[in-house]
Structure formats: C-alpha cells, structure tokens
N, C-alpha and C. Protein backbone atom coordinates (compact mmCIF):
# COMPACT_ATOMS: atom_id res chain seq x y z
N UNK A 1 -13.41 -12.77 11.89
CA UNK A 1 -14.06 -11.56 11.40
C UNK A 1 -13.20 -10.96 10.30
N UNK A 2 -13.73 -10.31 9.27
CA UNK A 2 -12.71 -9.96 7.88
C UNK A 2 -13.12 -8.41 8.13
N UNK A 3 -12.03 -8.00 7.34
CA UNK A 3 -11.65 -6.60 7.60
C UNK A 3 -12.49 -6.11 6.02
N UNK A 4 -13.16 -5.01 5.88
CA UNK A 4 -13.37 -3.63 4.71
C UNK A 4 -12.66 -2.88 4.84
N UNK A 5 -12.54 -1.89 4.07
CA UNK A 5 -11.77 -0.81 3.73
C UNK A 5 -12.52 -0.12 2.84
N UNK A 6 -12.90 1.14 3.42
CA UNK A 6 -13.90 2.04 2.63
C UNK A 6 -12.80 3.87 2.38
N UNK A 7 -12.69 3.97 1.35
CA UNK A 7 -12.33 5.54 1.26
C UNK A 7 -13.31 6.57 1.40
N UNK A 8 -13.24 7.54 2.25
CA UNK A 8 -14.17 8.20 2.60
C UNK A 8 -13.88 9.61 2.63
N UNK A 9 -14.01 10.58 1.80
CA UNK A 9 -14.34 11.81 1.68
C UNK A 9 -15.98 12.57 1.91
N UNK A 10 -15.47 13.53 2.45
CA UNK A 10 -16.92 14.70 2.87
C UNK A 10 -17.78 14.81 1.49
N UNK A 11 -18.16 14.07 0.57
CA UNK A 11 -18.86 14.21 -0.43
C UNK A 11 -19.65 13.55 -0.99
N UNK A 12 -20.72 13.83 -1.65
CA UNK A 12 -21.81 12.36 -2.07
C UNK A 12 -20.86 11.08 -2.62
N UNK A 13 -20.16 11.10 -2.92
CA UNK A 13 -19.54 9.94 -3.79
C UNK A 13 -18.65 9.49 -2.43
N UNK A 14 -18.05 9.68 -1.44
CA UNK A 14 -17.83 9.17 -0.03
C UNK A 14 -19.32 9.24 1.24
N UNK A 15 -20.19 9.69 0.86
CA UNK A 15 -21.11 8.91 1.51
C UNK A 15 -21.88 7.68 1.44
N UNK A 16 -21.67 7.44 -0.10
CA UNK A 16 -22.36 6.54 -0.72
C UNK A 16 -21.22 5.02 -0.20
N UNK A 17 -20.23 5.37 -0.46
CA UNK A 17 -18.95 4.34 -0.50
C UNK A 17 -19.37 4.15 1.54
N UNK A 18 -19.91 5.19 2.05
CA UNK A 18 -19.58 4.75 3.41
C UNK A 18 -20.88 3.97 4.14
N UNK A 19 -22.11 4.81 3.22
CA UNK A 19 -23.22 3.50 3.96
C UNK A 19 -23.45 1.90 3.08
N UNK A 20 -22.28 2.09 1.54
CA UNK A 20 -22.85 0.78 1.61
C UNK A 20 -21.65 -0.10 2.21
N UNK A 21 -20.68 0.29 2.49
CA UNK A 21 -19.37 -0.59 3.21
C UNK A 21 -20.07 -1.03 4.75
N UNK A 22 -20.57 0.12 5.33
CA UNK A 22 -21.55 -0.38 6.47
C UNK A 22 -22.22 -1.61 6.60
N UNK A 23 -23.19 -1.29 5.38
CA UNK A 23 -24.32 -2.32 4.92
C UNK A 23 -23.23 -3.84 4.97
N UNK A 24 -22.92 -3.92 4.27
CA UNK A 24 -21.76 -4.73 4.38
C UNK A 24 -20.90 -5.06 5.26
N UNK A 25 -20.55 -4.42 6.02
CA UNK A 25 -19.79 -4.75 7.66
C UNK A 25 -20.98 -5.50 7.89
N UNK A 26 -22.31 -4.92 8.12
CA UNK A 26 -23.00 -5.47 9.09
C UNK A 26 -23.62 -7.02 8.60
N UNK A 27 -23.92 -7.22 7.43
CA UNK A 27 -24.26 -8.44 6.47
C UNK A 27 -23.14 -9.44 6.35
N UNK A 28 -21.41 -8.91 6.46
CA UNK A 28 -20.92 -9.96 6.89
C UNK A 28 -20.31 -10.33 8.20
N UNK A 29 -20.95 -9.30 9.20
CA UNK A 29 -19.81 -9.25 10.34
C UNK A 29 -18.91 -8.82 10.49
N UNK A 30 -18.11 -8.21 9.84
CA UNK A 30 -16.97 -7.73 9.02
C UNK A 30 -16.43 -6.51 10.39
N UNK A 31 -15.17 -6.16 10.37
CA UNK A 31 -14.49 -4.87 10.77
C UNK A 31 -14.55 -3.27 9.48
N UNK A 32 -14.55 -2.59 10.04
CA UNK A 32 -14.68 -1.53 8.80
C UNK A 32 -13.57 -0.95 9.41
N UNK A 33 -12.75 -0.22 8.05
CA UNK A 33 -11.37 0.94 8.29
C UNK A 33 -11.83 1.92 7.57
N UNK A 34 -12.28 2.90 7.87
CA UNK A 34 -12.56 3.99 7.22
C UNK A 34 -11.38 4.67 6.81
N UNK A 35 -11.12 5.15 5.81
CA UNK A 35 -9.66 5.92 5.47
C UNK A 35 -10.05 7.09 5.15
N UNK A 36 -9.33 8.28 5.16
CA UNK A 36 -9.71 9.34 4.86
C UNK A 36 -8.17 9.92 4.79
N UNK A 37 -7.61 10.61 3.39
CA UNK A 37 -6.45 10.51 2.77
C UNK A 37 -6.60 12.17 2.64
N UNK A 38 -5.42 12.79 3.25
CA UNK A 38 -5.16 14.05 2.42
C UNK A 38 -3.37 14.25 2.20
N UNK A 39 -3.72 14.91 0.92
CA UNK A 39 -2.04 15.23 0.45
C UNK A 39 -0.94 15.65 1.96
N UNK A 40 -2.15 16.99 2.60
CA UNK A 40 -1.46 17.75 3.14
C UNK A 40 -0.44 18.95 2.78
N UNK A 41 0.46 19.76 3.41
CA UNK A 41 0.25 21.17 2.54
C UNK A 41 -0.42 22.30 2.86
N UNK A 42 -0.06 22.97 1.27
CA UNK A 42 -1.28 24.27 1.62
C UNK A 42 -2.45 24.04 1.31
N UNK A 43 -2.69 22.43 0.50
CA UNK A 43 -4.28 22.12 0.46
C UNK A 43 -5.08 21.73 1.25
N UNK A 44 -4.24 21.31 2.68
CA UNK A 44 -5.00 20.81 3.58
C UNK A 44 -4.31 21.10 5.13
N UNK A 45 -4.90 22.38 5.73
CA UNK A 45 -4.05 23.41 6.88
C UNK A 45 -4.77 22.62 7.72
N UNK A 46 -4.29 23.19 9.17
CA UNK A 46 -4.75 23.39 10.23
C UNK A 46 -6.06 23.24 10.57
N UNK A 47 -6.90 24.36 9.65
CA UNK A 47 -8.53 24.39 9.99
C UNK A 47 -9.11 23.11 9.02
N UNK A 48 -8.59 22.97 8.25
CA UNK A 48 -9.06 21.47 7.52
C UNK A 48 -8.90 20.54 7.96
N UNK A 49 -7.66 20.63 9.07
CA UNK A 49 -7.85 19.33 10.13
C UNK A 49 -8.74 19.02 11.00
N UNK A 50 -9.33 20.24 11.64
CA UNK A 50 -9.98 20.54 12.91
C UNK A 50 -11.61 20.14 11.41
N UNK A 51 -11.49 20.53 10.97
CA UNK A 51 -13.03 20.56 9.99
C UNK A 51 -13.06 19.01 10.19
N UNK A 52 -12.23 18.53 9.64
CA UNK A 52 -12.41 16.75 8.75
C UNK A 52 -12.28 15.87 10.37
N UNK A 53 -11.74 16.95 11.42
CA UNK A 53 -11.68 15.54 12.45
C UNK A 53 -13.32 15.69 13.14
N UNK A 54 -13.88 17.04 13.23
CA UNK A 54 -15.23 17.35 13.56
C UNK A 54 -16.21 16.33 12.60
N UNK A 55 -16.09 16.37 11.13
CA UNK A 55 -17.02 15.04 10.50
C UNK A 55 -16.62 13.83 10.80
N UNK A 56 -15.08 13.02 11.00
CA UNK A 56 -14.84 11.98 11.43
C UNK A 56 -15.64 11.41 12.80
N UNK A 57 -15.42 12.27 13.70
CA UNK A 57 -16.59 12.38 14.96
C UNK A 57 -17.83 11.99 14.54
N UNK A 58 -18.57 12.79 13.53
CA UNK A 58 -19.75 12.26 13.61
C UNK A 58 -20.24 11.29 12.51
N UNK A 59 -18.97 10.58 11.85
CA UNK A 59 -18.77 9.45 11.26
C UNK A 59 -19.13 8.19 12.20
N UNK A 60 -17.52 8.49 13.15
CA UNK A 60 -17.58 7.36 14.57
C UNK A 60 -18.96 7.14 15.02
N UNK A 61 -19.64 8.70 15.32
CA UNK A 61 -20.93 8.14 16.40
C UNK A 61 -21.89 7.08 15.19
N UNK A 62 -21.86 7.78 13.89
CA UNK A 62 -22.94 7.08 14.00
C UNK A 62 -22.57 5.19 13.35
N UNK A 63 -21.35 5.76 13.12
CA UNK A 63 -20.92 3.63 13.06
C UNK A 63 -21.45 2.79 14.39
N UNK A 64 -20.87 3.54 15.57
CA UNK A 64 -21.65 3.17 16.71
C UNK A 64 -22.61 3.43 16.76
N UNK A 65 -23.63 4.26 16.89
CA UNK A 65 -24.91 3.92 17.03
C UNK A 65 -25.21 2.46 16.30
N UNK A 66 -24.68 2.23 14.57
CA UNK A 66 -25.51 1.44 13.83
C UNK A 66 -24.88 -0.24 14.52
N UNK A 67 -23.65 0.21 15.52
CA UNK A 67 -23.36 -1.51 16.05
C UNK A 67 -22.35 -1.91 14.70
N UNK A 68 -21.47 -1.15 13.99
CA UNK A 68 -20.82 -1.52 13.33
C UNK A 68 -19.11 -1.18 13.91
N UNK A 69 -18.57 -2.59 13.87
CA UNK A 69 -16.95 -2.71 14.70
C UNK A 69 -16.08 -1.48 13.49
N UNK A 70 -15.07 -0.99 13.97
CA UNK A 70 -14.46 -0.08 13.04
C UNK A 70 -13.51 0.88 13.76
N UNK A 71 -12.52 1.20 12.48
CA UNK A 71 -11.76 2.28 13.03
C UNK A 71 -11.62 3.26 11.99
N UNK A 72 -11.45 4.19 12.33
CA UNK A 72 -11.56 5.40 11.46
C UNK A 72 -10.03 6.15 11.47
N UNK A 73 -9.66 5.63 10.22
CA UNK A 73 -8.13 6.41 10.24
C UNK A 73 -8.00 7.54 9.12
N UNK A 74 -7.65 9.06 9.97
CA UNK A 74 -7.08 10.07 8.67
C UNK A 74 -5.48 9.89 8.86
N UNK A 75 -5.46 9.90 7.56
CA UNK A 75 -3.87 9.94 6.74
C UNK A 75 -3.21 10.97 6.07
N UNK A 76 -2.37 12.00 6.81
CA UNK A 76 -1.82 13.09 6.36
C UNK A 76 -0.99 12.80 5.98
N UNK A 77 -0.02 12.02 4.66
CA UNK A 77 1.18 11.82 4.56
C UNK A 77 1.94 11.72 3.32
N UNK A 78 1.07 12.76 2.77
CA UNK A 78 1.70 13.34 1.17
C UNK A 78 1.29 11.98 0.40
N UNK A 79 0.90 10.64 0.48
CA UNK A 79 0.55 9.90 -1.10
C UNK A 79 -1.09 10.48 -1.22
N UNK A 80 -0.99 9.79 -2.58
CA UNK A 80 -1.98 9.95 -2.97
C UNK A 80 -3.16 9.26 -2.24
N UNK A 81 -4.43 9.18 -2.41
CA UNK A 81 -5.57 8.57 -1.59
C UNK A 81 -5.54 7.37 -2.28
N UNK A 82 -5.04 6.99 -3.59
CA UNK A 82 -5.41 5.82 -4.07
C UNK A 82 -4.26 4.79 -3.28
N UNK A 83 -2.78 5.32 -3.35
CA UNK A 83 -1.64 4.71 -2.79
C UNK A 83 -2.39 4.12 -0.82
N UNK A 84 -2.89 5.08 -0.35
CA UNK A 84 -3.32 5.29 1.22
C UNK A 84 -4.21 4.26 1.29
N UNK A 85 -5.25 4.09 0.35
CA UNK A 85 -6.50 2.70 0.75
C UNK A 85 -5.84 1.84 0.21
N UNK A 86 -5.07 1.24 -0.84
CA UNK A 86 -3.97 0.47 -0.99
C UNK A 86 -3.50 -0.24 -0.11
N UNK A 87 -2.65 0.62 0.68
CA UNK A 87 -1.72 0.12 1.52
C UNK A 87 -2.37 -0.03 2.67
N UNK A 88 -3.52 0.74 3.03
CA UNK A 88 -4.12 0.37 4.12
C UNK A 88 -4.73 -1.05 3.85
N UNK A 89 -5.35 -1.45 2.72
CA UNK A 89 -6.42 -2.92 2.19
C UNK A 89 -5.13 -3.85 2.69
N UNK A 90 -3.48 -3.72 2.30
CA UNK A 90 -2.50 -4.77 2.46
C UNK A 90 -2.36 -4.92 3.95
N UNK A 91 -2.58 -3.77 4.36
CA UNK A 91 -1.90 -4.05 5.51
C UNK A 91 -3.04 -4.82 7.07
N UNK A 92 -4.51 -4.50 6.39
CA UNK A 92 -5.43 -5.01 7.50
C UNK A 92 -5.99 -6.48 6.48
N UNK A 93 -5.02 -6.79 5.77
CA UNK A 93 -5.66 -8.06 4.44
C UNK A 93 -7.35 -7.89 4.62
N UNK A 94 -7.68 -6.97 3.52
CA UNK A 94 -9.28 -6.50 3.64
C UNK A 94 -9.45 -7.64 2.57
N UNK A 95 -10.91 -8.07 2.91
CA UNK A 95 -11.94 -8.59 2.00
C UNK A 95 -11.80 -7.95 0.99
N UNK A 96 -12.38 -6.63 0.67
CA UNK A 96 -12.33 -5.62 0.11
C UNK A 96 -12.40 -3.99 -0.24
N UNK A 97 -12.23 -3.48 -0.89
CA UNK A 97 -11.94 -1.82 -0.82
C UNK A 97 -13.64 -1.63 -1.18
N UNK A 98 -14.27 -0.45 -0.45
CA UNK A 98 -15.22 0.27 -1.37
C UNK A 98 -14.98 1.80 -1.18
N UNK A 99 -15.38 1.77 -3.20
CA UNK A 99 -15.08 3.59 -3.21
C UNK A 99 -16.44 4.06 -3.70
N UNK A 100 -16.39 4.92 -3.93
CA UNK A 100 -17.36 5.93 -4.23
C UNK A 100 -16.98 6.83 -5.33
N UNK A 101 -17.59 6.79 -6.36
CA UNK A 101 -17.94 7.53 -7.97
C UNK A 101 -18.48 8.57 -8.11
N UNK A 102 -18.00 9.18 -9.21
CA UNK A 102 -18.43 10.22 -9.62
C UNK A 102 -18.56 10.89 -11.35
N UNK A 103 -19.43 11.25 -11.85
CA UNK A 103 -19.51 11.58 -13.54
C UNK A 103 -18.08 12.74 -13.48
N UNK A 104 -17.11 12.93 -13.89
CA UNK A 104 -16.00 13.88 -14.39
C UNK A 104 -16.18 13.86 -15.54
N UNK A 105 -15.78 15.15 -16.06
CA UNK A 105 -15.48 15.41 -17.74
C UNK A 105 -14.28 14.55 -18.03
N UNK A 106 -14.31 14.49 -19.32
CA UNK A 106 -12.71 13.72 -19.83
C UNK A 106 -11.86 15.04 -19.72
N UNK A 107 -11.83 16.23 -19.29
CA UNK A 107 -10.91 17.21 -19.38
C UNK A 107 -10.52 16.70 -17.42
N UNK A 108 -11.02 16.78 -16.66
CA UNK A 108 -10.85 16.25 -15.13
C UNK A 108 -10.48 15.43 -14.75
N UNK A 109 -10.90 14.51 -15.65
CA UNK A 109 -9.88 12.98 -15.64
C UNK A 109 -8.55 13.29 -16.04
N UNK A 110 -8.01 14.19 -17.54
CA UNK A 110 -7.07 14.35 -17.81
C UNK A 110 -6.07 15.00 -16.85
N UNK A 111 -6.30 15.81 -16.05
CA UNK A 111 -5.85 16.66 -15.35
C UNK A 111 -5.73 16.38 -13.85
N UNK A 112 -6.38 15.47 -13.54
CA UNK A 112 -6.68 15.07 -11.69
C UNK A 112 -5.83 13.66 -12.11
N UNK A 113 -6.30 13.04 -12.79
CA UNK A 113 -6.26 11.24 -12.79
C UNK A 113 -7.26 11.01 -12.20
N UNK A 114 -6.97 9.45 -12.03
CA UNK A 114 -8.18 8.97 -11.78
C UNK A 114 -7.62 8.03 -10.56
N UNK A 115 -7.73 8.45 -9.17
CA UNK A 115 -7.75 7.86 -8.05
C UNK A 115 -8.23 6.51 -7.95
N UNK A 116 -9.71 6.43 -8.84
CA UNK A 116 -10.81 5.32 -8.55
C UNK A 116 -10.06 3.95 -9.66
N UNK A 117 -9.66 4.29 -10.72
CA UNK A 117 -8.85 3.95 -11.68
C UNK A 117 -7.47 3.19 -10.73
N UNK A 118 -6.85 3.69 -10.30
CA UNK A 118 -5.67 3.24 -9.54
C UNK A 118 -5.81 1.84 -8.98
N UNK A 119 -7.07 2.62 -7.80
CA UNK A 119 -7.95 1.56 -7.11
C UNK A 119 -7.99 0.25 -7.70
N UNK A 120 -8.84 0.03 -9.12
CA UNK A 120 -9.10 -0.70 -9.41
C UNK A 120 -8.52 -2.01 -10.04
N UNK A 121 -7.52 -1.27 -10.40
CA UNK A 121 -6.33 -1.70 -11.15
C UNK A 121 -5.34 -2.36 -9.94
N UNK A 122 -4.93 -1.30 -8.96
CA UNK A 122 -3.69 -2.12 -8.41
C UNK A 122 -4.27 -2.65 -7.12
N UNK A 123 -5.67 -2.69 -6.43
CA UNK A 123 -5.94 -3.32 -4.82
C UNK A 123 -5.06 -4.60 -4.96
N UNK A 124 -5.04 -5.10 -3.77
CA UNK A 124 -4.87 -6.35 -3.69
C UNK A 124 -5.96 -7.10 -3.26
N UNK A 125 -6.56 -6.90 -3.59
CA UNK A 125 -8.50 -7.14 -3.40
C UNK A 125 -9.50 -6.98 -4.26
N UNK A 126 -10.33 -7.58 -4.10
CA UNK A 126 -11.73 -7.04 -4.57
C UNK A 126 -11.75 -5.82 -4.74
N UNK A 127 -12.87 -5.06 -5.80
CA UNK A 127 -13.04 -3.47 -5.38
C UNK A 127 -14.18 -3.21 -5.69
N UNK A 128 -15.30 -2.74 -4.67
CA UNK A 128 -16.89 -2.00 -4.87
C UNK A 128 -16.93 -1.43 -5.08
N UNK A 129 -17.19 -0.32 -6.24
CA UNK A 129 -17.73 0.84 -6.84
C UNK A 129 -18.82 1.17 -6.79
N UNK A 130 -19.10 2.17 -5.59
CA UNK A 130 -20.32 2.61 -5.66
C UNK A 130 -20.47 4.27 -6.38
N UNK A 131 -21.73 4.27 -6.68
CA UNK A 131 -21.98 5.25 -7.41
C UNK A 131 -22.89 6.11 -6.42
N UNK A 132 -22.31 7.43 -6.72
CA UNK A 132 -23.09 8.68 -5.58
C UNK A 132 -24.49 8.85 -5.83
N UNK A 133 -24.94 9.12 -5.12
CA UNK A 133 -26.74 9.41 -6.06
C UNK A 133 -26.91 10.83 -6.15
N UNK A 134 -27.59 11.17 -7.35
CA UNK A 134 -27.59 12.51 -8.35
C UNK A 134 -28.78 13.02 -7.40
N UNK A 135 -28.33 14.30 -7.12
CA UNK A 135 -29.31 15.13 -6.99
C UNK A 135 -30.32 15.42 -7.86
C-alpha cells in the first residue's frame, strides 16, 4: 500500500487538496497523511488549537465514513508548512504530495512567499496541484 501526503488547511484551496488526495487514496489504495502545519506563537494560541483540532475531528470522521486508511497529523513546530509536508512526504516515502491553490496578487507572493512554490521545487516526489474552486 503507498503512502499520500496532502497539506491541509481550513480553506477552499485545502479542501480541494483534501477531497482530491481522497479520491486518490481510494483509486489507488493508498494510505493518506493529512498534515496540517502551524508556525505556532502568537499566530496560533491555545483557542486555535482547540478550533483546528475540532475540524481535524471532523476531517477523521469523514475519511472514515468514506473507508479511506489515514492519519491525520497537526504540526506545531515553528517550520514553515512547506518544510512540514516535505519532511513529512520523506519520511512516510509518499507517492506523492497534494496541495491546494490559490489566485494571490504579485504583491502577496512578494511578501508571504510562496509555500506551494517550495513544494514544488524541493518534494522528493511527485506534486498535485489542485486548484480551489471560485465562488
């Protein structure tokens, strides 16, 4: 059975990355690692833990309901999210990473970087880019 690795944030561009990594667990049999990366800090307290472990919950149920094998890991440990699915893809030797996209200005790119960019460049894998769907 081969391992995925999906990055998954509370947002259309991590929902998208999480039902089609699914789709995919289930089409190849596959294990899924859900990652979910925060700096930690004052950007991400206490109640942001209790928030993100309440959606992880209802992440889990519904992987189970859909019969998809998986583990769902959050990562509080100051890298970045791109460094975190990285090292997570090396360390479970994933098939491959899927992320999830988003339109940014070139002023947001300048100023954030580009996480998805990292991704793409340094996996030691494959990498799926999925794109969020526009309201």
């Amino acid at each position: 059975m081969g391992t995925i690795v999906v990055g998954y944030v509370p947002k259309p561009e991590g929902h998208a990355a999480l039902r089609r990594a699914a789709e995919e667990a289930r089409l190849r049999d596959a294990r899924l690692v859900v990652v979910n990366s925060h700096r930690g800090g004052r950007e991400f307290d206490r109640d942001d833990a209790v928030h993100s472990e309440e959606e992880l919950g209802r992440i889990r149920a519904q992987l189970d309901e859909a019969g998809v094998a998986h583990e769902i890991r959050q990562l509080v440990r100051g890298m970045d999210p791109a460094d975190d699915l990285i090292n997570v893809a090396e360390e479970v030797s994933a098939e491959f990473i899927v992320i999830g996209l988003r339109r940014r200005s070139p002023v947001g790119k300048l100023i954030l970087g580009s996480n998805a960019q990292r991704v793409l460049l340094d996996a030691p894998c494959p990498v799926l880019a999925v794109k969020a769907e526009e309201d």
